[in-house]
N, C-alpha and C. Protein backbone atom coordinates (compact mmCIF):
# COMPACT_ATOMS: atom_id res chain seq x y z
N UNK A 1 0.84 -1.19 0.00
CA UNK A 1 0.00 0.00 0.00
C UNK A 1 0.88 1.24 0.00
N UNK A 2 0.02 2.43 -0.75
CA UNK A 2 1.08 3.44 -0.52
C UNK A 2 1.27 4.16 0.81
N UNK A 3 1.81 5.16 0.86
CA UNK A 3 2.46 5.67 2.21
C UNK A 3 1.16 6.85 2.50
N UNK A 4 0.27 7.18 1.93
CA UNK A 4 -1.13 7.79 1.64
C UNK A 4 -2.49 7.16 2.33
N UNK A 5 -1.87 6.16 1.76
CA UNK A 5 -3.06 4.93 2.16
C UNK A 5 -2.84 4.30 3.55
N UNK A 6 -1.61 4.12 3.50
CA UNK A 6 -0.82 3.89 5.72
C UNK A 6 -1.35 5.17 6.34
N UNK A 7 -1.30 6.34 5.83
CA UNK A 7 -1.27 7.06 6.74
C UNK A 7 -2.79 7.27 7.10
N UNK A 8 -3.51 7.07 6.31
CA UNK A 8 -5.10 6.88 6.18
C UNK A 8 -5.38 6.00 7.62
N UNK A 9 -5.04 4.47 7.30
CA UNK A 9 -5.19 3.60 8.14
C UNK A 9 -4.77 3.92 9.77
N UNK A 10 -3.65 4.70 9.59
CA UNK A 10 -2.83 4.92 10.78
C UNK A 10 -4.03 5.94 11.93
N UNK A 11 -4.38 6.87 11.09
CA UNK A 11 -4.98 8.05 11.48
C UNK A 11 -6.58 6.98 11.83
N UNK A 12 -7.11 6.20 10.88
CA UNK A 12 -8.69 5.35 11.63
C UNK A 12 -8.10 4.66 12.66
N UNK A 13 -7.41 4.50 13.10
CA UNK A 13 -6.70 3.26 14.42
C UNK A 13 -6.63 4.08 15.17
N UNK A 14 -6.06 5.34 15.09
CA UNK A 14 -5.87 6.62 16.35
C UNK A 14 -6.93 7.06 16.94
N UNK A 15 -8.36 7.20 15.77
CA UNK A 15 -9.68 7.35 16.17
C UNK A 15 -10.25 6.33 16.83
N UNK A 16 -10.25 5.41 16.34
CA UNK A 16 -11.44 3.92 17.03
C UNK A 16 -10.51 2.96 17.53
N UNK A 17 -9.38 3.02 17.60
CA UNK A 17 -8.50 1.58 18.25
C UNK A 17 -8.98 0.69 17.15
N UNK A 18 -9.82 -0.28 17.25
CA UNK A 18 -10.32 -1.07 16.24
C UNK A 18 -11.19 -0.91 14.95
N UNK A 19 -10.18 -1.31 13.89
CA UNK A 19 -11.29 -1.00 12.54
C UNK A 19 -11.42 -2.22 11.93
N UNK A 20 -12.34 -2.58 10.80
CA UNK A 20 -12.51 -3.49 9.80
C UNK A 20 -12.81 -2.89 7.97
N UNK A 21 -12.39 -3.85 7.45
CA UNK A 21 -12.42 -3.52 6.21
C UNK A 21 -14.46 -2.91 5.97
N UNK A 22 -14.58 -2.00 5.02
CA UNK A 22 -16.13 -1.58 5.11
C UNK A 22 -16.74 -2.84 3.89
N UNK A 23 -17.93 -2.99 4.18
CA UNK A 23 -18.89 -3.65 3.51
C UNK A 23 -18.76 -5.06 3.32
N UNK A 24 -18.44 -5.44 2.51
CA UNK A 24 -18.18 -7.05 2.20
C UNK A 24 -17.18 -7.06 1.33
N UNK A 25 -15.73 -5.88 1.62
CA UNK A 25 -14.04 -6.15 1.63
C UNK A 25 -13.81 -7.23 2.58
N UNK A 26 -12.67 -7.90 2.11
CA UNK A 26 -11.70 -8.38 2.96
C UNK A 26 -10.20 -7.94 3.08
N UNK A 27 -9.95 -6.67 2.73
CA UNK A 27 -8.22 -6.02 2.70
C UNK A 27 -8.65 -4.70 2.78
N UNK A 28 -8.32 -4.28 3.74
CA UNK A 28 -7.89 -2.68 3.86
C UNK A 28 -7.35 -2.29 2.14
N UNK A 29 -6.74 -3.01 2.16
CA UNK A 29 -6.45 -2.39 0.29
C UNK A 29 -7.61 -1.83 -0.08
N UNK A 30 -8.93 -2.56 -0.20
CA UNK A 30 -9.98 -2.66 -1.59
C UNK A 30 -10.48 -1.90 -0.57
N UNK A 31 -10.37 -0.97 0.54
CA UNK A 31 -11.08 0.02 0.71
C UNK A 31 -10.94 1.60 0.83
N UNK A 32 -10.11 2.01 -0.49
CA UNK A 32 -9.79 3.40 -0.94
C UNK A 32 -10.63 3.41 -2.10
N UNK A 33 -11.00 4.91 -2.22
CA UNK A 33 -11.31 5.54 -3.44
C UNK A 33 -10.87 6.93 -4.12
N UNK A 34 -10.36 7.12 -5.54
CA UNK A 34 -9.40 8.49 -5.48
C UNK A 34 -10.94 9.10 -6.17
N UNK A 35 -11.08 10.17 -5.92
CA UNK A 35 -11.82 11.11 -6.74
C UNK A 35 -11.40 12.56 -6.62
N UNK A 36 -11.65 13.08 -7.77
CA UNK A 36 -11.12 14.81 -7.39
C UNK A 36 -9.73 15.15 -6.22
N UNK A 37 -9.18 14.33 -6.89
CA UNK A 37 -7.60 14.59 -6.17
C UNK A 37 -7.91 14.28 -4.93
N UNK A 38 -8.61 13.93 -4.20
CA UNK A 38 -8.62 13.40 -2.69
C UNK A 38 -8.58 11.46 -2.21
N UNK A 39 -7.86 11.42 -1.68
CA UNK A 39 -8.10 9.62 -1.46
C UNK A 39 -8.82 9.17 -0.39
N UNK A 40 -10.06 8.63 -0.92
CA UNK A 40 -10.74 8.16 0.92
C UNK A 40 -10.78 7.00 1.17
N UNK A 41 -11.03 6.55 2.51
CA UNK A 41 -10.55 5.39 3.23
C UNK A 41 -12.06 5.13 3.86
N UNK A 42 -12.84 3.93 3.35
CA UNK A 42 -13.57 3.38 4.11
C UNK A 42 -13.74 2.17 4.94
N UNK A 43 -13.91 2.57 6.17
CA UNK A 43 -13.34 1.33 7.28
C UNK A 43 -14.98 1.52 8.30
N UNK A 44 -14.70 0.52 8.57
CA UNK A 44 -16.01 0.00 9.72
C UNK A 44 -15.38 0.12 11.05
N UNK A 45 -16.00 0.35 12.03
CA UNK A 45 -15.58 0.12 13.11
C UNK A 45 -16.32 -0.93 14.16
N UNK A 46 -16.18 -1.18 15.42
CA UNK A 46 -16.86 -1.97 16.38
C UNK A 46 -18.15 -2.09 16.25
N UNK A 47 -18.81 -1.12 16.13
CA UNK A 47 -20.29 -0.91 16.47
C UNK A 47 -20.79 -1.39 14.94
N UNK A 48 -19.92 -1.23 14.07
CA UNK A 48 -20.47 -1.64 12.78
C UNK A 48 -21.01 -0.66 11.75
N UNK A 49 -20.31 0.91 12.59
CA UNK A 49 -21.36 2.25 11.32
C UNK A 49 -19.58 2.07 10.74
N UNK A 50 -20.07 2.53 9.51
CA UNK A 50 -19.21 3.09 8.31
C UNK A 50 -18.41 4.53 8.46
N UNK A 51 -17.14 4.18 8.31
CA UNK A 51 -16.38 5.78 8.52
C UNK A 51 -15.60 6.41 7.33
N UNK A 52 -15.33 7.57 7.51
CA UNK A 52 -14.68 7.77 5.52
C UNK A 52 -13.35 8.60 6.15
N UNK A 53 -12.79 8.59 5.73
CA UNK A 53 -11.31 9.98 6.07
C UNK A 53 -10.79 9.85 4.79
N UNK A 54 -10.36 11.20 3.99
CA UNK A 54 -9.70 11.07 3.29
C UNK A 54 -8.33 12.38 3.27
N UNK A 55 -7.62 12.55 2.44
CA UNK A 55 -6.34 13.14 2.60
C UNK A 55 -6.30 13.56 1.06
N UNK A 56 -5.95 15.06 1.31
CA UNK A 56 -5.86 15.35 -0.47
C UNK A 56 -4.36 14.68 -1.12
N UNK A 57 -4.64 14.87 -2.42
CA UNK A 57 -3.46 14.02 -3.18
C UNK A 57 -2.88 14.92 -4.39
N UNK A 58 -1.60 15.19 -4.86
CA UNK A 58 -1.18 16.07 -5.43
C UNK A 58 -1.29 15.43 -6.87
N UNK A 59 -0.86 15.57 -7.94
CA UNK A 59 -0.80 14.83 -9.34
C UNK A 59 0.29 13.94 -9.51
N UNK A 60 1.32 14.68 -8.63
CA UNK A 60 2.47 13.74 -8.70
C UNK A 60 2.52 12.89 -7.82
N UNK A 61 1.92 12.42 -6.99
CA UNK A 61 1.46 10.96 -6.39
C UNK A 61 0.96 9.81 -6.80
């Protein structure tokens, strides 16, 4: 994964201690999406609601 996408993950673990891949993923991988230069990260947590964070992204990334 890129260093974009760690830091994504890093930052949902700081929030909830425990996350899971969202929906019916099985890899933190298959749960980014790039749109309009921003990358978001969807992860589940304990309780089971859906969370998004994303981090803008330059062109040369």
């Amino acid at each position: 994964m890129s260093e974009l996408e760690n830091t994504l993950i890093d930052k949902a673990v700081a929030l909830h201690q425990k996350i899971y891949p969202c929906a019916k993923k099985e890899r933190f991988a298959d749960c980014f999406t790039i749109h309009e230069n921003r990358l978001f990260f969807w992860y589940n947590t304990e309780d089971q609601s859906t969370h998004v964070l994303y981090i803008d992204v330059t062109a040369g990334n």
